[in-house]
Each structure stands twice: as structure tokens, then as C-alpha cells.
PDB file of N, CA and C in Angstrom:
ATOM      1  N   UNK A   1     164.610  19.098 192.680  1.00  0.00           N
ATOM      2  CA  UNK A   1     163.658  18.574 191.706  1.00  0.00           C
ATOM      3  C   UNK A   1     163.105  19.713 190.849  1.00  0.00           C
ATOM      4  N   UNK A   2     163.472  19.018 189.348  1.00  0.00           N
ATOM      5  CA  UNK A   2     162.861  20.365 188.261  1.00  0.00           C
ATOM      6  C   UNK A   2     160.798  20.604 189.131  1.00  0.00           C
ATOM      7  N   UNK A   3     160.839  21.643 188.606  1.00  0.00           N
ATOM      8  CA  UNK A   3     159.338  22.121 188.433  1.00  0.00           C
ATOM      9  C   UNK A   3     158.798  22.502 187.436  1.00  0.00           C
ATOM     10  N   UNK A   4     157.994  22.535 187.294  1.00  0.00           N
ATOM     11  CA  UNK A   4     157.133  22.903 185.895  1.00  0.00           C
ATOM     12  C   UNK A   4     156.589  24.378 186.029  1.00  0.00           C
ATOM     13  N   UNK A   5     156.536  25.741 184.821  1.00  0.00           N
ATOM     14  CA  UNK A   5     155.606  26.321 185.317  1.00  0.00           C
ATOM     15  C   UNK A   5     154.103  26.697 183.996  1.00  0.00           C
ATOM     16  N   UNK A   6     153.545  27.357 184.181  1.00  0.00           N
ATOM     17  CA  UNK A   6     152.691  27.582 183.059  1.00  0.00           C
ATOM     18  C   UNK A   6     153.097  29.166 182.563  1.00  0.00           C
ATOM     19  N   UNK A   7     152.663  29.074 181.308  1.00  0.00           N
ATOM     20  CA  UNK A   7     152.932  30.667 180.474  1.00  0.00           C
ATOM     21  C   UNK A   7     151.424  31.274 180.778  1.00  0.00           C
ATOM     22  N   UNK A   8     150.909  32.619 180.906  1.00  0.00           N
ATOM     23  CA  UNK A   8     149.972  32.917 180.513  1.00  0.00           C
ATOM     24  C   UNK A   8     149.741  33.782 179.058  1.00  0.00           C
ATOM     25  N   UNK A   9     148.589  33.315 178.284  1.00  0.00           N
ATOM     26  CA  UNK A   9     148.497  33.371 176.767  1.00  0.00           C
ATOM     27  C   UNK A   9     146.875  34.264 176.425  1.00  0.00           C
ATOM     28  N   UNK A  10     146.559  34.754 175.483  1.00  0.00           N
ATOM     29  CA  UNK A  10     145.926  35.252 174.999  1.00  0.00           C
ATOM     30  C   UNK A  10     145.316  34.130 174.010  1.00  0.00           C
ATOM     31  N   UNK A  11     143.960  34.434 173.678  1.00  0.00           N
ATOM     32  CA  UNK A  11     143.281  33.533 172.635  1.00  0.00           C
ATOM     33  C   UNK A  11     143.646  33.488 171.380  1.00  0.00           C
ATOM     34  N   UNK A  12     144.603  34.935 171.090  1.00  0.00           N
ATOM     35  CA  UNK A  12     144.961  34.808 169.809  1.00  0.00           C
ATOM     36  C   UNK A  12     146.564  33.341 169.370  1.00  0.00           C
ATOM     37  N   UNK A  13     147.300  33.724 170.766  1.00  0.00           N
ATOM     38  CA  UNK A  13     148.073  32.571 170.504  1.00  0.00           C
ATOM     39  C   UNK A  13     147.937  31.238 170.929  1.00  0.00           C
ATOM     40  N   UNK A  14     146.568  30.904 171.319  1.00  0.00           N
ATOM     41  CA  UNK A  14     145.712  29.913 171.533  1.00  0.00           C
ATOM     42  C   UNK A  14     146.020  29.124 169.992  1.00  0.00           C
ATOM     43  N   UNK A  15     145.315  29.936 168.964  1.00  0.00           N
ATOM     44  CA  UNK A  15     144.663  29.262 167.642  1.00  0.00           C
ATOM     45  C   UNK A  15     146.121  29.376 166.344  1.00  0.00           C
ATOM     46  N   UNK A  16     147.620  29.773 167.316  1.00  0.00           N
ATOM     47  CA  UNK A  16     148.820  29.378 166.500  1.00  0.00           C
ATOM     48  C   UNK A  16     149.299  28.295 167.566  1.00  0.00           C
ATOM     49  N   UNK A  17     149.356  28.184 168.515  1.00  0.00           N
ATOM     50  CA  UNK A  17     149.528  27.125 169.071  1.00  0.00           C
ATOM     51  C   UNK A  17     148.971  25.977 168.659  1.00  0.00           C
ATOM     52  N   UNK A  18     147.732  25.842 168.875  1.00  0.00           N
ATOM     53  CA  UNK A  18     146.964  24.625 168.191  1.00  0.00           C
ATOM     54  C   UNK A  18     147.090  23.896 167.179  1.00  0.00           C
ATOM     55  N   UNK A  19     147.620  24.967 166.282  1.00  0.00           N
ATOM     56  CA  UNK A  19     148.069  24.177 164.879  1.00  0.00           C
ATOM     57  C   UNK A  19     149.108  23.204 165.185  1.00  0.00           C
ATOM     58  N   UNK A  20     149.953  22.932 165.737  1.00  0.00           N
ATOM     59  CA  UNK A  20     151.007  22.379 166.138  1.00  0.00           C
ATOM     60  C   UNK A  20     150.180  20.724 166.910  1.00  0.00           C
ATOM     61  N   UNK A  21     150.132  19.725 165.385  1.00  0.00           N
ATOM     62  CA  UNK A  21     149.720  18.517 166.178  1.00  0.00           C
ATOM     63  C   UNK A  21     150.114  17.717 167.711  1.00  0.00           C
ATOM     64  N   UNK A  22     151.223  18.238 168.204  1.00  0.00           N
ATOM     65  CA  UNK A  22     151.534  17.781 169.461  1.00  0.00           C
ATOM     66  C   UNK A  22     150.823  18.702 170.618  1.00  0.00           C
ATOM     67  N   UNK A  23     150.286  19.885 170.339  1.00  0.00           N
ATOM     68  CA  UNK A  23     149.530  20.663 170.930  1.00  0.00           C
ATOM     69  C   UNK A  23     147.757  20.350 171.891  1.00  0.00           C
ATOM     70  N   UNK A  24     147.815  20.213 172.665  1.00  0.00           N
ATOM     71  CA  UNK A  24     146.375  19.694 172.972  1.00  0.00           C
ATOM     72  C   UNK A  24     145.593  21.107 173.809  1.00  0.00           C
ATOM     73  N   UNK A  25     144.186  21.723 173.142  1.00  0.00           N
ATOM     74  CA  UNK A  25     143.911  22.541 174.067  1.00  0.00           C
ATOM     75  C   UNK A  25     142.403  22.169 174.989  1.00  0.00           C
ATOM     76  N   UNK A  26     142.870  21.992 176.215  1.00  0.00           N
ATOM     77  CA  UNK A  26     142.094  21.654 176.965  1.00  0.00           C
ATOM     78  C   UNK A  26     140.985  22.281 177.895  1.00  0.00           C
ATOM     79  N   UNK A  27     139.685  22.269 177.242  1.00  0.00           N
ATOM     80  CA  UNK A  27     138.374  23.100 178.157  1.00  0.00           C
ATOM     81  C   UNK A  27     137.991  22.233 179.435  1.00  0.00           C
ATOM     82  N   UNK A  28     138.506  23.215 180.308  1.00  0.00           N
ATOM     83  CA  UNK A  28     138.201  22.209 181.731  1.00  0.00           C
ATOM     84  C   UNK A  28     136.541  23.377 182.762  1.00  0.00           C
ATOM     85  N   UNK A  29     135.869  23.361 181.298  1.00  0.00           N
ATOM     86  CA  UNK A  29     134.881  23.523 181.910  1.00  0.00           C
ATOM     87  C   UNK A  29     133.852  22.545 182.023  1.00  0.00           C
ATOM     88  N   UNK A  30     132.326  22.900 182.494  1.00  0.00           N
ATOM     89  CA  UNK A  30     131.494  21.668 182.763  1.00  0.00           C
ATOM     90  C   UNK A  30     130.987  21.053 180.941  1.00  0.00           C
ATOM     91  N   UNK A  31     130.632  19.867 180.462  1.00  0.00           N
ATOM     92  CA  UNK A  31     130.320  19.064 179.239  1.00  0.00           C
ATOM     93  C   UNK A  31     128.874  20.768 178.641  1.00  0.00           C
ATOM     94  N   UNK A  32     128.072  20.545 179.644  1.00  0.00           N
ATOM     95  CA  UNK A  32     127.377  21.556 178.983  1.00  0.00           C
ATOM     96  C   UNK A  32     127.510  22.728 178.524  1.00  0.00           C
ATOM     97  N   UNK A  33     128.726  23.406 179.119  1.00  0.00           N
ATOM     98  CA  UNK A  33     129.015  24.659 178.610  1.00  0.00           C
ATOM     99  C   UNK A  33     129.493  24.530 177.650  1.00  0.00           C
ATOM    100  N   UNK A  34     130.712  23.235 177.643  1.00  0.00           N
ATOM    101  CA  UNK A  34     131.671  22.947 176.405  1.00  0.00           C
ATOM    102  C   UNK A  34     130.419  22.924 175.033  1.00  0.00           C
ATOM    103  N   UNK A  35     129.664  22.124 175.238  1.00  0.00           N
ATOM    104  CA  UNK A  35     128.464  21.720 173.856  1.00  0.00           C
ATOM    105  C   UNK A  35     127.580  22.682 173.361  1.00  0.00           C
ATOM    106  N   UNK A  36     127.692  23.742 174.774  1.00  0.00           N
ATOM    107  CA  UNK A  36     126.858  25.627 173.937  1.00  0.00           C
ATOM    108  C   UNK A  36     127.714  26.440 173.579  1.00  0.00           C
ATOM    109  N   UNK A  37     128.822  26.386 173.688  1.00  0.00           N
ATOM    110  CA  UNK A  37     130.373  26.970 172.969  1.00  0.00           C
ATOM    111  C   UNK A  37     131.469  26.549 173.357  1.00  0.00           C
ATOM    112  N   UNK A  38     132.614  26.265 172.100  1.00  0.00           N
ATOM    113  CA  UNK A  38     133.825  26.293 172.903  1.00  0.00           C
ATOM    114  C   UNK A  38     134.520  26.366 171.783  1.00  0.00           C
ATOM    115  N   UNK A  39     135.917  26.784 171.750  1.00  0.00           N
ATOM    116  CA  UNK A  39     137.258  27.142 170.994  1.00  0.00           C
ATOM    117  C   UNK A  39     137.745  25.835 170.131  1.00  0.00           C
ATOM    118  N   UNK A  40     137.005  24.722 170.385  1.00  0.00           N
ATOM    119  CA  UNK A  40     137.703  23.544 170.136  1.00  0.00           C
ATOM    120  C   UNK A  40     138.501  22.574 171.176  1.00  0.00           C
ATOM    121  N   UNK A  41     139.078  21.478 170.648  1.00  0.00           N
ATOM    122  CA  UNK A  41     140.268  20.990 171.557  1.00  0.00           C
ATOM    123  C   UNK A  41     139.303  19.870 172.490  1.00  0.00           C
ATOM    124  N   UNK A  42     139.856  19.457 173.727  1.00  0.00           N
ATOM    125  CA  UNK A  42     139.210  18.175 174.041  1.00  0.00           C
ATOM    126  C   UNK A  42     138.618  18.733 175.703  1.00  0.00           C
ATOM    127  N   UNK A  43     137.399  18.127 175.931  1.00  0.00           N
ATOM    128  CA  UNK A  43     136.744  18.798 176.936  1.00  0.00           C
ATOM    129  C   UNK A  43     136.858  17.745 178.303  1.00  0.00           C
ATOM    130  N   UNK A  44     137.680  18.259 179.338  1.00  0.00           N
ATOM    131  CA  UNK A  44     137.917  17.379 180.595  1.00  0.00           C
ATOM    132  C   UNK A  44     137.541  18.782 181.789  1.00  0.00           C
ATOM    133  N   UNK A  45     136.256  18.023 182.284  1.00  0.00           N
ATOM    134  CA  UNK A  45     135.683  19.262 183.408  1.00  0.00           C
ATOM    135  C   UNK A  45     136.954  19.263 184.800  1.00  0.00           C
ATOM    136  N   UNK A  46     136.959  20.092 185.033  1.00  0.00           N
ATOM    137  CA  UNK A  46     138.096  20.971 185.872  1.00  0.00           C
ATOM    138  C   UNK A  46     138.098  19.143 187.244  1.00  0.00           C
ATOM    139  N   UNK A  47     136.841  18.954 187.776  1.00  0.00           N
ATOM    140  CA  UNK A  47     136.329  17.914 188.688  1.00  0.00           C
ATOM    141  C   UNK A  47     136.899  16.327 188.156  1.00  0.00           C
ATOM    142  N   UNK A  48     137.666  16.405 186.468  1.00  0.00           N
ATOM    143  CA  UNK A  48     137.933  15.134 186.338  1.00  0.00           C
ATOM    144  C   UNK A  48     139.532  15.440 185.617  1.00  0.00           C
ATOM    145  N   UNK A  49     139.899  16.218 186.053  1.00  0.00           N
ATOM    146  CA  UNK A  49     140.814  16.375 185.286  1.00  0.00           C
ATOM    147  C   UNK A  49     142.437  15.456 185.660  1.00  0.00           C
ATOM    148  N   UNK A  50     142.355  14.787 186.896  1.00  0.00           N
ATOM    149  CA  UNK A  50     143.409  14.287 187.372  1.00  0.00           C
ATOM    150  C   UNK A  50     143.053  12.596 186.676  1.00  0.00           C
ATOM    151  N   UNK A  51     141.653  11.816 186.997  1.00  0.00           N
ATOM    152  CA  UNK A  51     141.596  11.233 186.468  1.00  0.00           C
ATOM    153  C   UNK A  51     142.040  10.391 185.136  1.00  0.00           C
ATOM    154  N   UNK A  52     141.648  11.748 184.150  1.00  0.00           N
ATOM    155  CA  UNK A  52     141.708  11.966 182.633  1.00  0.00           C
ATOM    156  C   UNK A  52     143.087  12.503 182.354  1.00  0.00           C
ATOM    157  N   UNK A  53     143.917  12.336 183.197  1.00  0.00           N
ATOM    158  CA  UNK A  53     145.236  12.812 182.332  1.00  0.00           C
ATOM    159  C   UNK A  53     145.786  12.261 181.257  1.00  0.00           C
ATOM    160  N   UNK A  54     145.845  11.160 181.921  1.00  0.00           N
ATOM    161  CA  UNK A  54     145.901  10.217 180.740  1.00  0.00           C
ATOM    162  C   UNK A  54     146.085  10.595 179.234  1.00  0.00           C
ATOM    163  N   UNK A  55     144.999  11.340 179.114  1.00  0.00           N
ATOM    164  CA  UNK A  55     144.201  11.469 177.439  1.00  0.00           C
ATOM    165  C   UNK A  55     145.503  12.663 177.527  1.00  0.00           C
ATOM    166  N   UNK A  56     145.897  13.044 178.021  1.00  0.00           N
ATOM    167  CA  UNK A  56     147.393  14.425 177.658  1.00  0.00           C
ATOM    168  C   UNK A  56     148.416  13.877 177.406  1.00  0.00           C
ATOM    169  N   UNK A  57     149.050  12.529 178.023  1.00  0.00           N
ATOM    170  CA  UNK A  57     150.225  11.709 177.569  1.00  0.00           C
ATOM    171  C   UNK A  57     150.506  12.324 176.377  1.00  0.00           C
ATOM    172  N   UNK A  58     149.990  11.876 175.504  1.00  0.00           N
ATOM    173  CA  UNK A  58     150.830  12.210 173.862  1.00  0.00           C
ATOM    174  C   UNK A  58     151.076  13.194 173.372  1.00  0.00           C
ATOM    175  N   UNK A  59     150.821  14.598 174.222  1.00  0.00           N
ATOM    176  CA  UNK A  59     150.928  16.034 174.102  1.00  0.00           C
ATOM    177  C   UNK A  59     152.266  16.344 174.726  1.00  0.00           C
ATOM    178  N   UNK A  60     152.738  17.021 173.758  1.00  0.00           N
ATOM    179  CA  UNK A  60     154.119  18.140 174.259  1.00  0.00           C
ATOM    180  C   UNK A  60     153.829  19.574 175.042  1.00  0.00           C
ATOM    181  N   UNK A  61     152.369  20.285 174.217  1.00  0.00           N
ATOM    182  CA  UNK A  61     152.295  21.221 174.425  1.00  0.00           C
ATOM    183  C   UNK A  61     150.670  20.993 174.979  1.00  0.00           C
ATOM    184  N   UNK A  62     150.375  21.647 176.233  1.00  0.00           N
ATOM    185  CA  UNK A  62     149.031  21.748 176.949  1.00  0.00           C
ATOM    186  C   UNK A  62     148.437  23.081 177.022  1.00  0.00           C
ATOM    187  N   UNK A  63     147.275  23.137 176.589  1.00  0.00           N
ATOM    188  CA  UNK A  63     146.987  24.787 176.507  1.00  0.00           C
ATOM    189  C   UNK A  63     145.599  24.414 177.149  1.00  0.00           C
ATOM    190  N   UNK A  64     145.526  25.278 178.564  1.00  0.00           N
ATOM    191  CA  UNK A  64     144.107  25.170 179.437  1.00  0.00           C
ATOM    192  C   UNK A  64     143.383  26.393 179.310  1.00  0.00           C
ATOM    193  N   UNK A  65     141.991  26.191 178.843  1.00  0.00           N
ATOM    194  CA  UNK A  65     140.907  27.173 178.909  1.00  0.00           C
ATOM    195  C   UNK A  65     139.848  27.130 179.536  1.00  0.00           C
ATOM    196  N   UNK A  66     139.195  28.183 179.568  1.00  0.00           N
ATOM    197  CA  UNK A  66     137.972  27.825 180.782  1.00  0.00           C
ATOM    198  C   UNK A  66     136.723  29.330 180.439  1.00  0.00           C
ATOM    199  N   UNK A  67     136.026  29.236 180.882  1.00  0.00           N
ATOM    200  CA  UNK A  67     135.025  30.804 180.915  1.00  0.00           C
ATOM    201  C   UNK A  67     135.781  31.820 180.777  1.00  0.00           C
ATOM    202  N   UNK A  68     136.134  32.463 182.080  1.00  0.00           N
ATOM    203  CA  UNK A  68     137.116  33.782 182.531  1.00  0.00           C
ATOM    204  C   UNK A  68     138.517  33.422 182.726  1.00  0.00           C
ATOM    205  N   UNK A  69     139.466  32.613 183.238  1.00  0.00           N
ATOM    206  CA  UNK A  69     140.025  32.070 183.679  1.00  0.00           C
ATOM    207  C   UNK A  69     140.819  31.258 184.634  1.00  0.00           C
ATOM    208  N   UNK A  70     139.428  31.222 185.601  1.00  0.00           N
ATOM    209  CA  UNK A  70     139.406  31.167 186.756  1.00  0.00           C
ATOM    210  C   UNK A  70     140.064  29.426 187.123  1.00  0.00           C
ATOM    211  N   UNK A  71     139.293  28.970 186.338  1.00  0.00           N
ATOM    212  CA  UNK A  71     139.326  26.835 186.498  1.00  0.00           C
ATOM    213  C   UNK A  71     140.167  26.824 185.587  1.00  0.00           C
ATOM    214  N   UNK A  72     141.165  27.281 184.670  1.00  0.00           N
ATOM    215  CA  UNK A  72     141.988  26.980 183.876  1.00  0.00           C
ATOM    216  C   UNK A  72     143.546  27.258 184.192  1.00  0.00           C
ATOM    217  N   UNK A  73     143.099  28.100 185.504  1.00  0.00           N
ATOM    218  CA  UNK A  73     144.307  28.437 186.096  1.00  0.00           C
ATOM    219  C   UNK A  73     144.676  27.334 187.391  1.00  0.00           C
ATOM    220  N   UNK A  74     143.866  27.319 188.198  1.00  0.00           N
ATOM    221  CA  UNK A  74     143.518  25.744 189.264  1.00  0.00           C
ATOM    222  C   UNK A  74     144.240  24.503 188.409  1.00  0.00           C
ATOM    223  N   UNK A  75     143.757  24.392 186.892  1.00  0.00           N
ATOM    224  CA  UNK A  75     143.985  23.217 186.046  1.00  0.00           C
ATOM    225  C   UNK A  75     144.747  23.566 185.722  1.00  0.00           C
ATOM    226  N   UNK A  76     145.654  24.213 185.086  1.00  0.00           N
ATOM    227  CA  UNK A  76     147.528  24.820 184.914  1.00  0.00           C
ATOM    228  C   UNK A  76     148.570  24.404 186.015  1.00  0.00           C
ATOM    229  N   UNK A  77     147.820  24.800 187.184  1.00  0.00           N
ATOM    230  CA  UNK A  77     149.050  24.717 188.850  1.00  0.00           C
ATOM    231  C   UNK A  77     149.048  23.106 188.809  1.00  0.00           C
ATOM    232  N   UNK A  78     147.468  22.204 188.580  1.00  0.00           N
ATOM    233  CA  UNK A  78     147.262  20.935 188.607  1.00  0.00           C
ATOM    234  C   UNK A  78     148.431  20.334 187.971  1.00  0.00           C
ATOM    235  N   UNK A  79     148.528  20.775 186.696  1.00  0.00           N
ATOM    236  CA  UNK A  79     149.280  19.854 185.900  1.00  0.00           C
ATOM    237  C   UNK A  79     150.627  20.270 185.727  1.00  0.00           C
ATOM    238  N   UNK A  80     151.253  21.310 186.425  1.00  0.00           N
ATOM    239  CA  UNK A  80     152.586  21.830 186.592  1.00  0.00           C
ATOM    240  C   UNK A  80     153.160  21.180 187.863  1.00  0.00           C
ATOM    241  N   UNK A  81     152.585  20.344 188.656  1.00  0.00           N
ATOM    242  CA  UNK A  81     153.064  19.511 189.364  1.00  0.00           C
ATOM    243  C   UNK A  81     152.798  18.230 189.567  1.00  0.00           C
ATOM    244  N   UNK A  82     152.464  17.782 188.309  1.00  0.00           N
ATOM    245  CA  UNK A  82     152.844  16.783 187.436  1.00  0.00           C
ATOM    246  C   UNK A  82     154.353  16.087 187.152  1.00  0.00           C
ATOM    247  N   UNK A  83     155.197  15.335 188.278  1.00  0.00           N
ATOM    248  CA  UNK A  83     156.808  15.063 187.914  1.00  0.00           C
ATOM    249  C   UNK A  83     157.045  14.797 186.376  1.00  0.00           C
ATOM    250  N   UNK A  84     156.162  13.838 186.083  1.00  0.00           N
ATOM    251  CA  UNK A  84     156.565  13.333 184.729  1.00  0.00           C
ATOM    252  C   UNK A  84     156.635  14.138 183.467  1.00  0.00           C
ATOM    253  N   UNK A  85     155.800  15.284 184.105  1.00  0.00           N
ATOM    254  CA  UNK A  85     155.325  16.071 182.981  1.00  0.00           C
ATOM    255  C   UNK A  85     156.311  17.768 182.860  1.00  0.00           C
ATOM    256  N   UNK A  86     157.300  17.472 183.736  1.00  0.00           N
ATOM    257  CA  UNK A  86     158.884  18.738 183.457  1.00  0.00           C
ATOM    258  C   UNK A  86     158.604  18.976 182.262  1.00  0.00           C
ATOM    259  N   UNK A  87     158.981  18.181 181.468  1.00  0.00           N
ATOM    260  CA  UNK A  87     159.413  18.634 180.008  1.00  0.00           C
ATOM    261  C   UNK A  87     158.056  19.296 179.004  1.00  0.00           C
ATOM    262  N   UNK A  88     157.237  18.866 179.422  1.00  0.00           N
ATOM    263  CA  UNK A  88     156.034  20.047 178.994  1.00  0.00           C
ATOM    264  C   UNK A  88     155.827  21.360 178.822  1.00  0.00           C
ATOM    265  N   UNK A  89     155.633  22.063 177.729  1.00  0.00           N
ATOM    266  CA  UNK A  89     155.167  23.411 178.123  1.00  0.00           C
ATOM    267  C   UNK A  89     153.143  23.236 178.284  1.00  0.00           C
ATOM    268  N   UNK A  90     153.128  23.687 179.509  1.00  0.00           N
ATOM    269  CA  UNK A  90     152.036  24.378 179.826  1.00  0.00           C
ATOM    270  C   UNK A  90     151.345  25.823 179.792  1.00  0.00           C
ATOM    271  N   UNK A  91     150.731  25.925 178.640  1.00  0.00           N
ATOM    272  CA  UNK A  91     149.618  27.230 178.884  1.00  0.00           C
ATOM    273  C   UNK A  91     148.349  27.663 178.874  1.00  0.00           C
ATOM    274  N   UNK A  92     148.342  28.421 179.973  1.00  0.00           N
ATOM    275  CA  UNK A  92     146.777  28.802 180.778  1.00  0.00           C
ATOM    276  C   UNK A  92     146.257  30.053 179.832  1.00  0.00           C
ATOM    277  N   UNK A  93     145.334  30.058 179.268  1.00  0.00           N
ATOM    278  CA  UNK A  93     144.183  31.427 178.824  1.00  0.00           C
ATOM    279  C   UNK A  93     144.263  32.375 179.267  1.00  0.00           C
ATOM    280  N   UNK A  94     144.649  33.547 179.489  1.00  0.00           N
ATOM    281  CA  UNK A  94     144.401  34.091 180.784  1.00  0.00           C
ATOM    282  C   UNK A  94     142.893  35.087 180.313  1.00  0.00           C
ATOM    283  N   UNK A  95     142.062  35.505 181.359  1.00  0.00           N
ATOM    284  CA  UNK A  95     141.124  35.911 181.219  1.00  0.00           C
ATOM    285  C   UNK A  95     139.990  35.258 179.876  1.00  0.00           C
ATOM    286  N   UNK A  96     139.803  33.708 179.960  1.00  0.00           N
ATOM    287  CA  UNK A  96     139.438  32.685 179.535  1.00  0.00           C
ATOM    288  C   UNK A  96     138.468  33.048 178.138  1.00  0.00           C
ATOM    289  N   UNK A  97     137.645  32.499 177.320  1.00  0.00           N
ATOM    290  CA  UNK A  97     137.144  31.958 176.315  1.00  0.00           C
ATOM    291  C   UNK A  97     136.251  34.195 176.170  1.00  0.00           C
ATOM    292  N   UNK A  98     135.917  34.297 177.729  1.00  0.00           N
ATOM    293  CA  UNK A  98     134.851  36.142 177.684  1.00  0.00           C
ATOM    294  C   UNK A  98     135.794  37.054 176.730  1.00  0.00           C
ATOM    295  N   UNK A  99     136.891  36.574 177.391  1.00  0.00           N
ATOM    296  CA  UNK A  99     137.775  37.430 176.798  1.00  0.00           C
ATOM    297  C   UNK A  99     138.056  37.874 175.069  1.00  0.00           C
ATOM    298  N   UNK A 100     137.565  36.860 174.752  1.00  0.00           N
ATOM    299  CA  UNK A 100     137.631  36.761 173.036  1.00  0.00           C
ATOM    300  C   UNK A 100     136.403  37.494 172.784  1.00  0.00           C
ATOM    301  N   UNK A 101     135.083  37.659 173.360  1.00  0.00           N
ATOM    302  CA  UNK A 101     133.815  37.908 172.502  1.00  0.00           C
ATOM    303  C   UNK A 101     133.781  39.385 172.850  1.00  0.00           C
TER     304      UNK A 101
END
């Protein structure tokens, strides 16, 4: 059975990725942090993220961010063993949103 894995990415190829409408970048931090900063993209806290997959269906490309990169990496392994989701590229932030400022 294929497996999925994730790339690790920098913030700068965060914001060329994104451009790419099939692209979804996902802050799987808590709603309040997301609403005192965030990069953009759609906010599913790390605690709902299996739930809410759903809302990723129509994405080719998944790009997970988080603070440092601690919950974006947890949420990368999450969704790389995902069966349905082989054909996905998945990528994780690495050293998350600190890393940019």
C-alpha cells in the first residue's frame, strides 16, 4: 500500500505555493491565535482536524502551519495517512509562522 509523505518548506515557499488555487494552507493552531495573527489560508485547530477534513477534499496541494512547528508537524503525519489522500502533496512549515518574524 502506497504511503503518503510530507515535504518540509520554508514560509517563503508557503506564499508561491498558495497562489496555486488547488492549494489549501492550513493553521492548525487554536481560533484565538489564528484571529491575533496568521499567514492566511483556513484555520482547523490541530484538536479538530480529523473531523474537518472534509473542508481539504477539493485540495491537491495541503500546506500545514502552526507557531514553531511543532502541531503542524503531528497535523502533516495526520494527514499522510490518510489512504485516500496518496495522490496529495503534503507540506509542513518547518519551524512554523516564529520563523518568519
Amino acid at each position: 500500500m502506497a504511503k503518503n509523505t510530507y515535504t518540509d518548506i520554508d514560509l517563503q515557499k508557503v506564499q508561491e505555493l498558495s497562489k496555486d488555487p488547488g492549494a489549501a494552507l492550513v493553521d492548525v493552531r487554536e481560533t484565538w491565535e489564528f484571529e491575533e495573527f496568521n499567514e492566511g489560508g483556513i484555520n482547523i485547530p490541530l484538536a479538530e482536524i480529523r473531523e474537518k477534513r472534509d473542508w481539504l477534499i477539493p485540495y491537491q496541494t495541503i500546506i500545514v502551519i502552526c507557531t514553531n512547528g511543532v502541531r503542524s508537524k503531528v497535523a502533516a503525519m495526520d494527514y499522510c495517512r490518510v489512504p485516500e489522500w496518496v495522490g496529495k502533496q503534503i507540506f509542513h512549515v518547518k519551524g512554523g509562522i516564529i520563523e518568519a518574524e
